[in-house]
Protein backbone atom coordinates (compact mmCIF):
# COMPACT_ATOMS: atom_id res chain seq x y z
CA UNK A 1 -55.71 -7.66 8.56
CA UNK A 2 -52.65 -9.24 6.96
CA UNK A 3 -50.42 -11.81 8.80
CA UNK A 4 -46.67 -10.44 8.92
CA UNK A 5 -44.37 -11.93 6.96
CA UNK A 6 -41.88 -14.97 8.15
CA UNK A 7 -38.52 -14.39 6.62
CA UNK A 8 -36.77 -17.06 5.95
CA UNK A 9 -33.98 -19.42 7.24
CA UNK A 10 -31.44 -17.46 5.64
CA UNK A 11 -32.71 -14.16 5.85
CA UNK A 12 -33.22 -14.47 9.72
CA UNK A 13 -29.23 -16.23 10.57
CA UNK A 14 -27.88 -13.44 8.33
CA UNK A 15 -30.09 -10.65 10.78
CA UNK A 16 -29.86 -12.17 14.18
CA UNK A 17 -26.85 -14.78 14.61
CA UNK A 18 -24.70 -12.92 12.71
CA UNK A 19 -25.64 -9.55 13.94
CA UNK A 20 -24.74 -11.13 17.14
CA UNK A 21 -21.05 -11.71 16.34
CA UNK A 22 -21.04 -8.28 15.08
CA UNK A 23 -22.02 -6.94 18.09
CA UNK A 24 -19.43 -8.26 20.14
CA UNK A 25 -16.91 -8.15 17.47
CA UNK A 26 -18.19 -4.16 17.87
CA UNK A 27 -17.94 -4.09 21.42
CA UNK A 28 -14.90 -5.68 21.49
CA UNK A 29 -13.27 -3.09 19.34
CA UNK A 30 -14.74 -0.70 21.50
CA UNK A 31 -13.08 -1.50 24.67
CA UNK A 32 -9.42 -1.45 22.53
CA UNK A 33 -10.03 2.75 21.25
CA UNK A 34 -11.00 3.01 24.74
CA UNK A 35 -8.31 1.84 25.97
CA UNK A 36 -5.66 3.27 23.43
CA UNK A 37 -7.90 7.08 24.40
CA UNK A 38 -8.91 7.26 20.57
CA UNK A 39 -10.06 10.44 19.84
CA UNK A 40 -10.06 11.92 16.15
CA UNK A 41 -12.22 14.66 14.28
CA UNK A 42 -13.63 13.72 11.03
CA UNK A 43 -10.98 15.19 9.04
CA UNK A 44 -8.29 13.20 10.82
CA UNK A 45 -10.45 10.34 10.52
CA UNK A 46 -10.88 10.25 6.88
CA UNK A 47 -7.31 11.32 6.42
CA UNK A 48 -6.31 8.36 8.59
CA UNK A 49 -8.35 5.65 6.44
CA UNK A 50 -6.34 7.23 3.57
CA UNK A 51 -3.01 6.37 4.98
CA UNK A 52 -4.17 2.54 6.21
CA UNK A 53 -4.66 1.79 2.46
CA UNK A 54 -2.10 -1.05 1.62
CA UNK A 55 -1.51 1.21 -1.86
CA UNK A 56 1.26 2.65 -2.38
CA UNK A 57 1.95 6.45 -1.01
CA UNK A 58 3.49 9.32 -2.12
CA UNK A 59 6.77 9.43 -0.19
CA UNK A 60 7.47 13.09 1.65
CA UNK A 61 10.72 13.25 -0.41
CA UNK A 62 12.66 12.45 -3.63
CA UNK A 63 13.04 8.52 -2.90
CA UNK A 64 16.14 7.05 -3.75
CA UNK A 65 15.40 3.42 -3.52
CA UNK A 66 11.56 2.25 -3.14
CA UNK A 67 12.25 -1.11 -1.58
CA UNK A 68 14.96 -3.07 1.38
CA UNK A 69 16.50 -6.09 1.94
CA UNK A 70 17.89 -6.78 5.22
CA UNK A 71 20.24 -9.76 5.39
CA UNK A 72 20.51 -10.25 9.03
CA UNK A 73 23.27 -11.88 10.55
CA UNK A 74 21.81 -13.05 14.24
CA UNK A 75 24.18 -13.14 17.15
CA UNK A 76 26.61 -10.37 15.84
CA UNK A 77 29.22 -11.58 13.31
CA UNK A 78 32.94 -9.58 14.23
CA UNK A 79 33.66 -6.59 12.70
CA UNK A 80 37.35 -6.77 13.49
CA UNK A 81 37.43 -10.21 11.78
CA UNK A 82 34.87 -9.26 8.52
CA UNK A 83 35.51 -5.77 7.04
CA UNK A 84 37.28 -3.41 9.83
CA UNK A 85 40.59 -4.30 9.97
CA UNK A 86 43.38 -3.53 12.64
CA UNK A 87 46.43 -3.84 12.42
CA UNK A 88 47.38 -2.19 15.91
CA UNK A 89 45.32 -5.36 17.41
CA UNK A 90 47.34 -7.68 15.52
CA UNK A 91 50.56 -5.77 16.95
CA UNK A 92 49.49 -5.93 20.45
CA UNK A 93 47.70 -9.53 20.67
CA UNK A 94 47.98 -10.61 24.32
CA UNK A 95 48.40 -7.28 25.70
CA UNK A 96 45.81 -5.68 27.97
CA UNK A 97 43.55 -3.45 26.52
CA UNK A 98 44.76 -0.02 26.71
CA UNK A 99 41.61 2.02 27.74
CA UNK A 100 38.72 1.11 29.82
CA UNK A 101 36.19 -1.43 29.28
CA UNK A 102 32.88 0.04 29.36
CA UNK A 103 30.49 0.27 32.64
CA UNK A 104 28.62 -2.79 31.51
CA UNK A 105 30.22 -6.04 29.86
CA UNK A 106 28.72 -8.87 29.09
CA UNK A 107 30.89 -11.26 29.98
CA UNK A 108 34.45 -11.23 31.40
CA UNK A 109 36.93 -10.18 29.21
CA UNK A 110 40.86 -10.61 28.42
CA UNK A 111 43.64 -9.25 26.79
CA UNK A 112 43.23 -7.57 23.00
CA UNK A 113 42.99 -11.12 20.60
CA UNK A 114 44.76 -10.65 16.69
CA UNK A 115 42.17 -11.90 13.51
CA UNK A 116 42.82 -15.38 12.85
CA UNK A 117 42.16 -14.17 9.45
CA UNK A 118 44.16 -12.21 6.59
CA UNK A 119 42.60 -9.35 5.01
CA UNK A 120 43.24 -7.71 1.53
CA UNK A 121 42.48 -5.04 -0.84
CA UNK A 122 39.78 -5.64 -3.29
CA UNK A 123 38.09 -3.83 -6.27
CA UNK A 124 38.90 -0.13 -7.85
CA UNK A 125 38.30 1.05 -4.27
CA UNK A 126 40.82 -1.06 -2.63
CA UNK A 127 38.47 -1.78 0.22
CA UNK A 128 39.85 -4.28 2.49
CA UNK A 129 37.85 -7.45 3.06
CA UNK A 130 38.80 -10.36 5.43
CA UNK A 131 39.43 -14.00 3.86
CA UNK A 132 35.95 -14.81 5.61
CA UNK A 133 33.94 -13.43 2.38
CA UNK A 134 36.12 -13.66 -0.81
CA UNK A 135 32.86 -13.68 -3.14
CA UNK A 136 31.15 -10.69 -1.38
CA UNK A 137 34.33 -9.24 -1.58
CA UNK A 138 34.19 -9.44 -5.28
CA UNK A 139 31.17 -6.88 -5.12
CA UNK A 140 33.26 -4.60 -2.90
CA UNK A 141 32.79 -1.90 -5.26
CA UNK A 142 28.97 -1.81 -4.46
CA UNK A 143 29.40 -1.94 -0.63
CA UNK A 144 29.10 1.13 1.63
CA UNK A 145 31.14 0.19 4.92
CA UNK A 146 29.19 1.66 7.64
CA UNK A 147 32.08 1.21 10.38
CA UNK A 148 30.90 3.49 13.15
CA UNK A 149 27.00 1.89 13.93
CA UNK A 150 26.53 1.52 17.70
CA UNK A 151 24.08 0.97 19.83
CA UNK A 152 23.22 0.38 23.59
CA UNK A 153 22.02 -2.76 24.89
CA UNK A 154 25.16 -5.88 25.06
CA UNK A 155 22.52 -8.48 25.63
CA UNK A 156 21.10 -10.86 22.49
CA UNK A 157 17.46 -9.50 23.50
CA UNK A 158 17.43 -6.03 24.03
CA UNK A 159 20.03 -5.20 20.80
CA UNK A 160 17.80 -7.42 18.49
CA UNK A 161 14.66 -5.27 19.56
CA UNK A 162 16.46 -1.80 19.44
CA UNK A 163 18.10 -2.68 16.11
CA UNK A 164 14.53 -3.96 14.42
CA UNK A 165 12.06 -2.03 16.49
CA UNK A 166 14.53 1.52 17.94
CA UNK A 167 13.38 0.88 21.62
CA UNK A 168 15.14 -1.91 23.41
CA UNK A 169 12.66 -1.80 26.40
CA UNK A 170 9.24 -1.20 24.75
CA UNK A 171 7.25 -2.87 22.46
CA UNK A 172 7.41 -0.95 19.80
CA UNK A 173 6.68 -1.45 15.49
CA UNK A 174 9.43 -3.04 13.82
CA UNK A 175 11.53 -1.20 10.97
CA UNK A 176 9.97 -2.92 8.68
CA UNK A 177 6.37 -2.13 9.78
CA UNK A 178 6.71 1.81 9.58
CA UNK A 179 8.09 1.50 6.38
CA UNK A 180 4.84 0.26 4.88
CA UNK A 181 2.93 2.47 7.21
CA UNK A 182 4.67 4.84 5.39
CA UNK A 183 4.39 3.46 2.11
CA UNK A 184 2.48 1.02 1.36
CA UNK A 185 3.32 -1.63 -1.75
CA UNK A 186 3.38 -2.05 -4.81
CA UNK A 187 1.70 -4.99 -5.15
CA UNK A 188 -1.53 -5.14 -3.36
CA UNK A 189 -1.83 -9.06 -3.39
CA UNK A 190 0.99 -9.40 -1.18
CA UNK A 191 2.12 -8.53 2.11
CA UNK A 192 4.19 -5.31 2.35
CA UNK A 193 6.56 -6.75 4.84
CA UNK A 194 7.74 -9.98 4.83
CA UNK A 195 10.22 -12.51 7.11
CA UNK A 196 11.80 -15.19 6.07
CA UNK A 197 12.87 -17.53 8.51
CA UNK A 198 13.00 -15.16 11.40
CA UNK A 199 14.45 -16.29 14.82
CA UNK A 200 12.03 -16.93 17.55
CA UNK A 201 13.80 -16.11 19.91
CA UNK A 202 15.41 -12.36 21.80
CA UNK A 203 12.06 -10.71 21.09
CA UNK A 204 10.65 -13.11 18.77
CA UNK A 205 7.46 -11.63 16.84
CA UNK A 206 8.41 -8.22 18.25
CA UNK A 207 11.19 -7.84 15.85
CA UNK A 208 8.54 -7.79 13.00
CA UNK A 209 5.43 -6.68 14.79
CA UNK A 210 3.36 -3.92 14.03
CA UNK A 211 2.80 -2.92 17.45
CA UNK A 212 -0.09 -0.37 17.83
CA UNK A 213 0.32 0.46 14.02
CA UNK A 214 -2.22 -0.89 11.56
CA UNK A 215 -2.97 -4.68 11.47
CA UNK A 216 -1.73 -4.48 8.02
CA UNK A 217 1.36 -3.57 8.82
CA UNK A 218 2.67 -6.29 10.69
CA UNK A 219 5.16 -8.62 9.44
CA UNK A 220 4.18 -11.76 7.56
CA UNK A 221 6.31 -14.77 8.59
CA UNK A 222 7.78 -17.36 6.08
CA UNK A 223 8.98 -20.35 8.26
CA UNK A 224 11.01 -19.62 11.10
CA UNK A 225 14.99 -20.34 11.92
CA UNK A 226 14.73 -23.71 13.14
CA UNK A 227 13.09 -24.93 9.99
CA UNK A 228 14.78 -25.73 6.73
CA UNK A 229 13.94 -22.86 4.37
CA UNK A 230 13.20 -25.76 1.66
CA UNK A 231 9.84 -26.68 3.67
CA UNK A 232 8.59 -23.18 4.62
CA UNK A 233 5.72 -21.71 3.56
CA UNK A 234 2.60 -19.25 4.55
CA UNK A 235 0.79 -21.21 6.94
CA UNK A 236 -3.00 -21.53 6.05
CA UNK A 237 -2.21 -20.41 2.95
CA UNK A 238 -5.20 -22.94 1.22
CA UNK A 239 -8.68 -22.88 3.16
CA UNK A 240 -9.25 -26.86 2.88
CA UNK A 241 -12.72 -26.76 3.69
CA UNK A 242 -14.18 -23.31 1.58
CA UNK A 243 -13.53 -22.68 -2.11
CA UNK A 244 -12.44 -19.03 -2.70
CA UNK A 245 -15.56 -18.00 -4.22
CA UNK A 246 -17.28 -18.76 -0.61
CA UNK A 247 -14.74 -17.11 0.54
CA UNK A 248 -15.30 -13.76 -1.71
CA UNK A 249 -18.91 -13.98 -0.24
CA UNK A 250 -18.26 -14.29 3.01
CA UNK A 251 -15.89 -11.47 2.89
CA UNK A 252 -18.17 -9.05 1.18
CA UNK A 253 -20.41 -9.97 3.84
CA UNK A 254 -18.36 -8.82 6.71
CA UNK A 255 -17.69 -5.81 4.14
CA UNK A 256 -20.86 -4.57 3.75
CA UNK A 257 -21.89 -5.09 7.55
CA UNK A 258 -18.37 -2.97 9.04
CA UNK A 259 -19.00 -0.50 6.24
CA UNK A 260 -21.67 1.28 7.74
CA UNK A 261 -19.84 0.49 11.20
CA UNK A 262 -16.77 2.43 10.01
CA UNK A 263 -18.73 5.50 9.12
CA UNK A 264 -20.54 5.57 13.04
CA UNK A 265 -16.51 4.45 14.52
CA UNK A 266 -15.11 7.23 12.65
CA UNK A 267 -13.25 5.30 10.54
CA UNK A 268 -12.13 3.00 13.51
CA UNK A 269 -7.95 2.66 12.53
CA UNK A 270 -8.37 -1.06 14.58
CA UNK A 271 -11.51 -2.31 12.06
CA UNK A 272 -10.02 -0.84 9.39
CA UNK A 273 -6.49 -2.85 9.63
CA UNK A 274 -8.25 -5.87 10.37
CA UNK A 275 -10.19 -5.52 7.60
CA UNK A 276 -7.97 -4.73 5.30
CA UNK A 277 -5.35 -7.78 6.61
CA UNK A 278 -8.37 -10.32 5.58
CA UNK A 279 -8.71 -9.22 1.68
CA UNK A 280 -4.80 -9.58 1.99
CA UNK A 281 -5.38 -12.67 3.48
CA UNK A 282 -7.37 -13.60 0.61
CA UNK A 283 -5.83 -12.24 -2.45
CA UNK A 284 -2.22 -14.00 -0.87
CA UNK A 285 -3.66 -17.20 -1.80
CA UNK A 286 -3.35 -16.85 -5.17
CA UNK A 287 0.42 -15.45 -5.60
CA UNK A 288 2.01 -16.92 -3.02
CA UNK A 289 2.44 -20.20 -3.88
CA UNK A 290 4.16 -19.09 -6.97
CA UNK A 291 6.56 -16.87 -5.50
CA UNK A 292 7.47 -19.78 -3.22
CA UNK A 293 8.19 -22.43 -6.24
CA UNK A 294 11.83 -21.88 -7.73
CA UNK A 295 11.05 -24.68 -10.61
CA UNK A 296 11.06 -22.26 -12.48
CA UNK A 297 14.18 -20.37 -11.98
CA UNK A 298 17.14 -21.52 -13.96
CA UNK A 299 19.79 -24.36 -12.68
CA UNK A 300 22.23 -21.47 -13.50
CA UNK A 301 20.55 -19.04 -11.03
CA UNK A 302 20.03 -21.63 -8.33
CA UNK A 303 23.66 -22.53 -8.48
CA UNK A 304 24.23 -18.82 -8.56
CA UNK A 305 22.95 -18.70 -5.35
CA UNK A 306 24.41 -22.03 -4.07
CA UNK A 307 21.71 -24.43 -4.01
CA UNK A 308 23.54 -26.68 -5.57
CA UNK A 309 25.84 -26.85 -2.53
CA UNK A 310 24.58 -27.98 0.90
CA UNK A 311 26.27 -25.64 2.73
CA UNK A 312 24.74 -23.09 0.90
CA UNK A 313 21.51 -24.32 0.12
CA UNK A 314 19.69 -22.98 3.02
CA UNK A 315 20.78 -19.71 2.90
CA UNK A 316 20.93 -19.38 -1.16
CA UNK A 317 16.86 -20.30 -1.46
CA UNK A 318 15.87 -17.69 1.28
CA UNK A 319 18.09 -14.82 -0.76
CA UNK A 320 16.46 -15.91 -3.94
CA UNK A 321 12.77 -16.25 -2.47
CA UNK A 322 13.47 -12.82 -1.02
CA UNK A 323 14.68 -11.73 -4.58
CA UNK A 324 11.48 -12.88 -6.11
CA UNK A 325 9.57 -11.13 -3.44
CA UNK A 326 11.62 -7.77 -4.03
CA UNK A 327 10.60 -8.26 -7.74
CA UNK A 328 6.91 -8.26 -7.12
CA UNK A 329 6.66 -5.39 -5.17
CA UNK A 330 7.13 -5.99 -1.45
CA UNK A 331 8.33 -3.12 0.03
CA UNK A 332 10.24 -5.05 2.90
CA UNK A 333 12.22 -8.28 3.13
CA UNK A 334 14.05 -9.74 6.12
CA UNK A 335 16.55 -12.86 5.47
CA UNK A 336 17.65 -14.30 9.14
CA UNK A 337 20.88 -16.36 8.98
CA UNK A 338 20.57 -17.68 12.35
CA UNK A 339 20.59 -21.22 13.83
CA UNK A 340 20.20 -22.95 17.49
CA UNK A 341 23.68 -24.45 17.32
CA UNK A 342 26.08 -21.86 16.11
CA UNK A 343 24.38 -18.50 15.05
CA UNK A 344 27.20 -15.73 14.68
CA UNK A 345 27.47 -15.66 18.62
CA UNK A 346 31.07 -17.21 18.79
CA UNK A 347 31.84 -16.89 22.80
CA UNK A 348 34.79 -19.44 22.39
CA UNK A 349 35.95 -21.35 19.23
CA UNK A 350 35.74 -18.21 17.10
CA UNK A 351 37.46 -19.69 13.86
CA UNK A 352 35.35 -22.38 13.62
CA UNK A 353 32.24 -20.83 14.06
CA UNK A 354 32.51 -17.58 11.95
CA UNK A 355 34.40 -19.82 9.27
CA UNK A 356 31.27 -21.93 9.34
CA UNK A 357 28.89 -19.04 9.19
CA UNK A 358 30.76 -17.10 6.53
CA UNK A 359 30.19 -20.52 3.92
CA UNK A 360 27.16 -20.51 4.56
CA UNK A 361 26.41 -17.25 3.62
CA UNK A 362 28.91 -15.53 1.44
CA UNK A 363 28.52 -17.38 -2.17
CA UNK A 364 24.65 -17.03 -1.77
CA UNK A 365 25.24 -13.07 -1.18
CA UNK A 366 27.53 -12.66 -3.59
CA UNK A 367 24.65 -14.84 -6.10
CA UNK A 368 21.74 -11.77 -4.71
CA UNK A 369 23.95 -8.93 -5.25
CA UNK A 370 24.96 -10.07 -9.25
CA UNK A 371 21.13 -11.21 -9.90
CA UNK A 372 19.56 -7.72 -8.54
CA UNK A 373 22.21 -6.08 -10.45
CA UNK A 374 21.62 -7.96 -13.53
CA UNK A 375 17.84 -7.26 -13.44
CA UNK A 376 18.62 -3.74 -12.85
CA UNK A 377 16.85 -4.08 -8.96
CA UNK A 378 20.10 -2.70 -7.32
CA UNK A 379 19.70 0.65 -8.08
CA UNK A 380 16.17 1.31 -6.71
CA UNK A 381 16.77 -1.60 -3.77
CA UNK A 382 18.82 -1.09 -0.42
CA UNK A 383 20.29 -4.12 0.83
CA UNK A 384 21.63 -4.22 4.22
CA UNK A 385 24.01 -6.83 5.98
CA UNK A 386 24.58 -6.77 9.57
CA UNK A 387 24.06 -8.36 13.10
CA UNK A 388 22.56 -6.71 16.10
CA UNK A 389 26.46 -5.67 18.15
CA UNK A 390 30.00 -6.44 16.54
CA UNK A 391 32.18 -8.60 18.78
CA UNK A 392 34.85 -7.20 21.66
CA UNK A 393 38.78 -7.34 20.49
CA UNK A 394 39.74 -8.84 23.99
CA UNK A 395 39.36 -12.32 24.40
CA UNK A 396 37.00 -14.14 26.08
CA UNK A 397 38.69 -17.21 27.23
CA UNK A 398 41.24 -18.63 25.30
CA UNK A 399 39.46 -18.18 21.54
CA UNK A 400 36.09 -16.27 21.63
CA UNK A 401 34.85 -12.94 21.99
CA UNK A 402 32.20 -11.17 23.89
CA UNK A 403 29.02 -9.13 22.50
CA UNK A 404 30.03 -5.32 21.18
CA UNK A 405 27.09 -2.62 20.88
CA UNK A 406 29.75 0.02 21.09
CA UNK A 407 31.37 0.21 18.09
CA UNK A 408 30.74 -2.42 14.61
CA UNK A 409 30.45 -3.22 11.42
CA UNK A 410 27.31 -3.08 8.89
CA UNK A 411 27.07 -2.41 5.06
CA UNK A 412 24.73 -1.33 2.46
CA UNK A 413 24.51 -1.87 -1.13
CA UNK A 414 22.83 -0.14 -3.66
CA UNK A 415 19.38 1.77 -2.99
CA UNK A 416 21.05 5.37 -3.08
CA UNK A 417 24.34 4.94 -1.42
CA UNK A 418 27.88 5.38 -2.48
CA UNK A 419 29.82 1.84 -3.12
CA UNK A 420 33.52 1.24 -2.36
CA UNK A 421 33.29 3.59 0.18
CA UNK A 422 33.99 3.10 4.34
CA UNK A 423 31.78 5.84 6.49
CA UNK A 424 33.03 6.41 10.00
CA UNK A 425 35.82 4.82 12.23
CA UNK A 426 36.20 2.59 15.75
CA UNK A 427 39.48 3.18 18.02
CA UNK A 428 42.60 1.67 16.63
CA UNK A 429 41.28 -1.64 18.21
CA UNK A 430 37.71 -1.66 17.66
CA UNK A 431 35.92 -1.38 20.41
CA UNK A 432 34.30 1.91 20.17
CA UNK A 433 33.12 3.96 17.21
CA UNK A 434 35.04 7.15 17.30
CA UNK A 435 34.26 8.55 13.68
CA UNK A 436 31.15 9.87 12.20
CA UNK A 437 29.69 7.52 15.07
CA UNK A 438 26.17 5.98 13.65
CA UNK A 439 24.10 5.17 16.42
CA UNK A 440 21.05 2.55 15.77
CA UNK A 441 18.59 5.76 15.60
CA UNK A 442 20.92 7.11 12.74
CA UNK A 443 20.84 3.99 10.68
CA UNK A 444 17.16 4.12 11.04
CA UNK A 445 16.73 7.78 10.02
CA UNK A 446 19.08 7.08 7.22
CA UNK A 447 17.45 4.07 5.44
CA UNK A 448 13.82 6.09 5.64
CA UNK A 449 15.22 8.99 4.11
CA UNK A 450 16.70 6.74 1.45
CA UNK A 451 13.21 5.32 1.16
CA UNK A 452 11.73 9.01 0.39
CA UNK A 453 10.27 9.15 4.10
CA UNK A 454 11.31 12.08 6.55
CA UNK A 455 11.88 9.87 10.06
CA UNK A 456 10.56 13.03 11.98
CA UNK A 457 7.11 13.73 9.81
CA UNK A 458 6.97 9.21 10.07
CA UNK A 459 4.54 9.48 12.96
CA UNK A 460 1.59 7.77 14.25
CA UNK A 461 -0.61 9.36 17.23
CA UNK A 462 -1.48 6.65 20.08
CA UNK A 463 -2.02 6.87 23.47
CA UNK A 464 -2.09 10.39 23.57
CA UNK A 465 1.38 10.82 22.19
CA UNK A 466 3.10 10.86 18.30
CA UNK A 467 5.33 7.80 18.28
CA UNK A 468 7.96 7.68 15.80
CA UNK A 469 10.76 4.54 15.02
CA UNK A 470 13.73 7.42 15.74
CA UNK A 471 12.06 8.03 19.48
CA UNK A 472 13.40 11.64 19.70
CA UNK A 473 16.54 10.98 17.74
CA UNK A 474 18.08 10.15 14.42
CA UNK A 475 20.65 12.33 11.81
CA UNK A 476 20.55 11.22 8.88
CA UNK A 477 23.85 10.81 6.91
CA UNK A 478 24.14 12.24 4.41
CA UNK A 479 27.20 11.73 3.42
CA UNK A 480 26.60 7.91 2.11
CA UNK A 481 24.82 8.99 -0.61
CA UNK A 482 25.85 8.58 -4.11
């Protein structure tokens, strides 16, 4: 009778301590679909592993732009100060408002308060543009005014969340996140979505989280706003203790061990993100490093940009790391211009603290708008501008003014849309949006359907419901489009 055989060392880790890990890794995964009520067929299963693939998808309609840019202004720069000017405000500075406030106010409020600042016709369009941005002004001919977005929430938190995520009291996926659920990239060594320098605070990773959607959708960071966007970078972007080609192995490993696992989970959606998020993980570490160096950009573009100029420097290198992201293929790019001490958030001393913000970011705007044009990236990119409210007319003490979500200011360029145009209308003052009113949900609809994607057929099953980023809402307008 022959003695069974002893396998070895190797053979017996890889079968039994291993195998152990996947066990609970399975059971672990388990208990989530359990919890979420996961229950697909085999044809929505398989047609579901389709649609986690990080390549790119065939959009429902005729795109008009395949990637955005959203420059985002935290703590909600003044539309009545930037690009919506009033003259009946300046006329009745010190009077009390003429209509009601609304039911909820942030703060107390006081009689209407004039711009500090001059504004004036630029361009063929003859566009009027505040004294704040006199290089963005020069590309006024590009801009679509959207003066009429609202929303619903007055508080920092809740307007950040329903501008980036459409739900200002659930956590929900980010804008971002559905649009490369819906699309995927173009470049399957990077992330889809990326954030640079995003503000950890009012919702924090919410405002680029993927929520119950893939793993692979979720946001990838790039620093964070109280960092210097000269010393961000990927964290854990270099493994200091395994080569890559360890690495590869080990990966194929956990491969070939879930593979079989998908087939008896039905294509688990949970396993399959996570999966998917580690080869990301592993091809990043290759071409990120390289996006992140600029030594290689011309000292004409950098001082295009401003980062010649330390007022601009910060700013500038996030627009042109974004730029160099946009080139490569990622389908999403956030820019935050936000910091602890100022931010766009002007309660009191309103002059000095837009005029401060506006340097910082209006030569390194103007320096991404001429570069994507001169690359020929404007026409298939959307860039958007804008904070998460506008600011109240009425004063709040002597020389600020209070949060607005009824009634402000943001503007796209490029990607589809008509330039040198202004869509919609606030009351002679500006506090409310009166014309062609664009409510958050609108916006939303309206950059998907710019993007190719149909916001009502952009839907994702999960706890026993079809989620969408419009809720129940959204109208796309149409009337922005060139």
């Amino acid at each position: 009778m022959s003695s069974p055989s002893i396998p070895s060392r190797r053979r017996l880790l890889k079968t039994t301590a291993v195998g152990f890990g996947h066990l609970a890794f399975s059971a672990m995964l388990n208990q989530q679909a359990q919890a979420e009520g996961t229950n697909a067929s085999d044809e929505e299963t398989a047609s579901t592993i389709q649609a986690n693939s990080l390549s790119a998808k065939t959009p429902h309609l005729p795109a008009r732009c395949k990637r955005v840019v959203f420059l985002f202004m935290k703590g909600g720069p003044s539309h009545v100060d930037t690009f919506d000017p009033k003259p009946m405000l300046d006329r009745d500075h010190g009077k009390p408002l003429p209509f009601d406030l609304p039911r909820v106010t942030f703060a107390k409020q006081g009689n209407l308060l004039k711009s500090p600042w001059r504004f004036s016709q630029h361009g063929e369009s003859g566009l009027p543009v505040s004294e704040l941005f006199p290089e963005v002004a020069k590309h006024i001919d590009d801009l679509c005014i959207l003066r009429s977005v609202h929303g619903t929430n007055p508080a920092h938190g809740g307007a950040l969340l329903k501008l980036h995520t459409g739900s200002d009291q659930f956590v929900r996926p980010s804008l971002g996140s559905w649009v490369t659920y819906g699309l995927g990239t173009e470049n399957e060594n990077l992330p889809a979505f990326v954030t640079i320098c995003p503000t950890l605070a009012h919702g924090g990773v919410n405002n680029w989280g993927a929520a119950f959607l893939p793993a692979y959708c979720q946001g990838t960071p790039i620093g964070n706003a109280s960092m210097p966007s000269s010393s961000v970078q990927v964290k854990h972007i270099r493994n200091r203790r395994i080569d890559t080609e360890t690495q590869r192995q080990q990966l194929d490993l956990i491969s070939a061990m879930n593979t079989d696992h998908l087939q008896e989970m039905d294509g688990d959606q949970t396993l399959d993100g996570r999966l998917q998020s580690y080869e990301l993980a592993y091809r990043m570490q290759a071409s990120m490093p390289e996006i992140q160096d600029l030594a290689n950009e011309t000292a004409v573009t950098q001082r295009m940009y401003g980062i010649d100029n330390p007022v601009t420097e910060d700013f500038g290198r996030q627009c042109l790391i974004a730029r160099r992201f946009l080139e490569r293929g990622v389908r999403f790019v956030q820019v935050t211009h936000s910091d602890s001490e100022v931010q766009w958030d002007q309660h009191s001393n309103l002059y000095q603290g837009h005029t401060r913000n506006a340097a910082e970011v209006d030569r390194p705007i103007a320096g991404f708008l001429s570069d994507l044009k001169a690359r020929g990236l404007l026409r298939d990119t959307l860039v958007i501008w804008g904070g998460e409210f506008g600011r109240t007319p009425t004063a709040q003490g002597s020389n600020g003014r209070d949060h607005n979500p009824h009634g402000f200011t943001m503007w796209m360029a490029g990607g589809g849309v008509q330039g040198g145009m202004a869509y919609g209308a606030t009351d002679d003052y500006g506090y409310y949006a009166t014309e062609n009113r664009m409510h958050v949900h609108d916006l939303h609809a309206t950059i998907l359907h710019l993007l190719g994607l149909d916001h009502e057929r952009l839907t994702y099953r999960y706890a026993g419901r079809d989620f969408r980023l419009t809720d129940v809402a959204g109208q796309v307008a149409k009337d922005i489009f060139a």
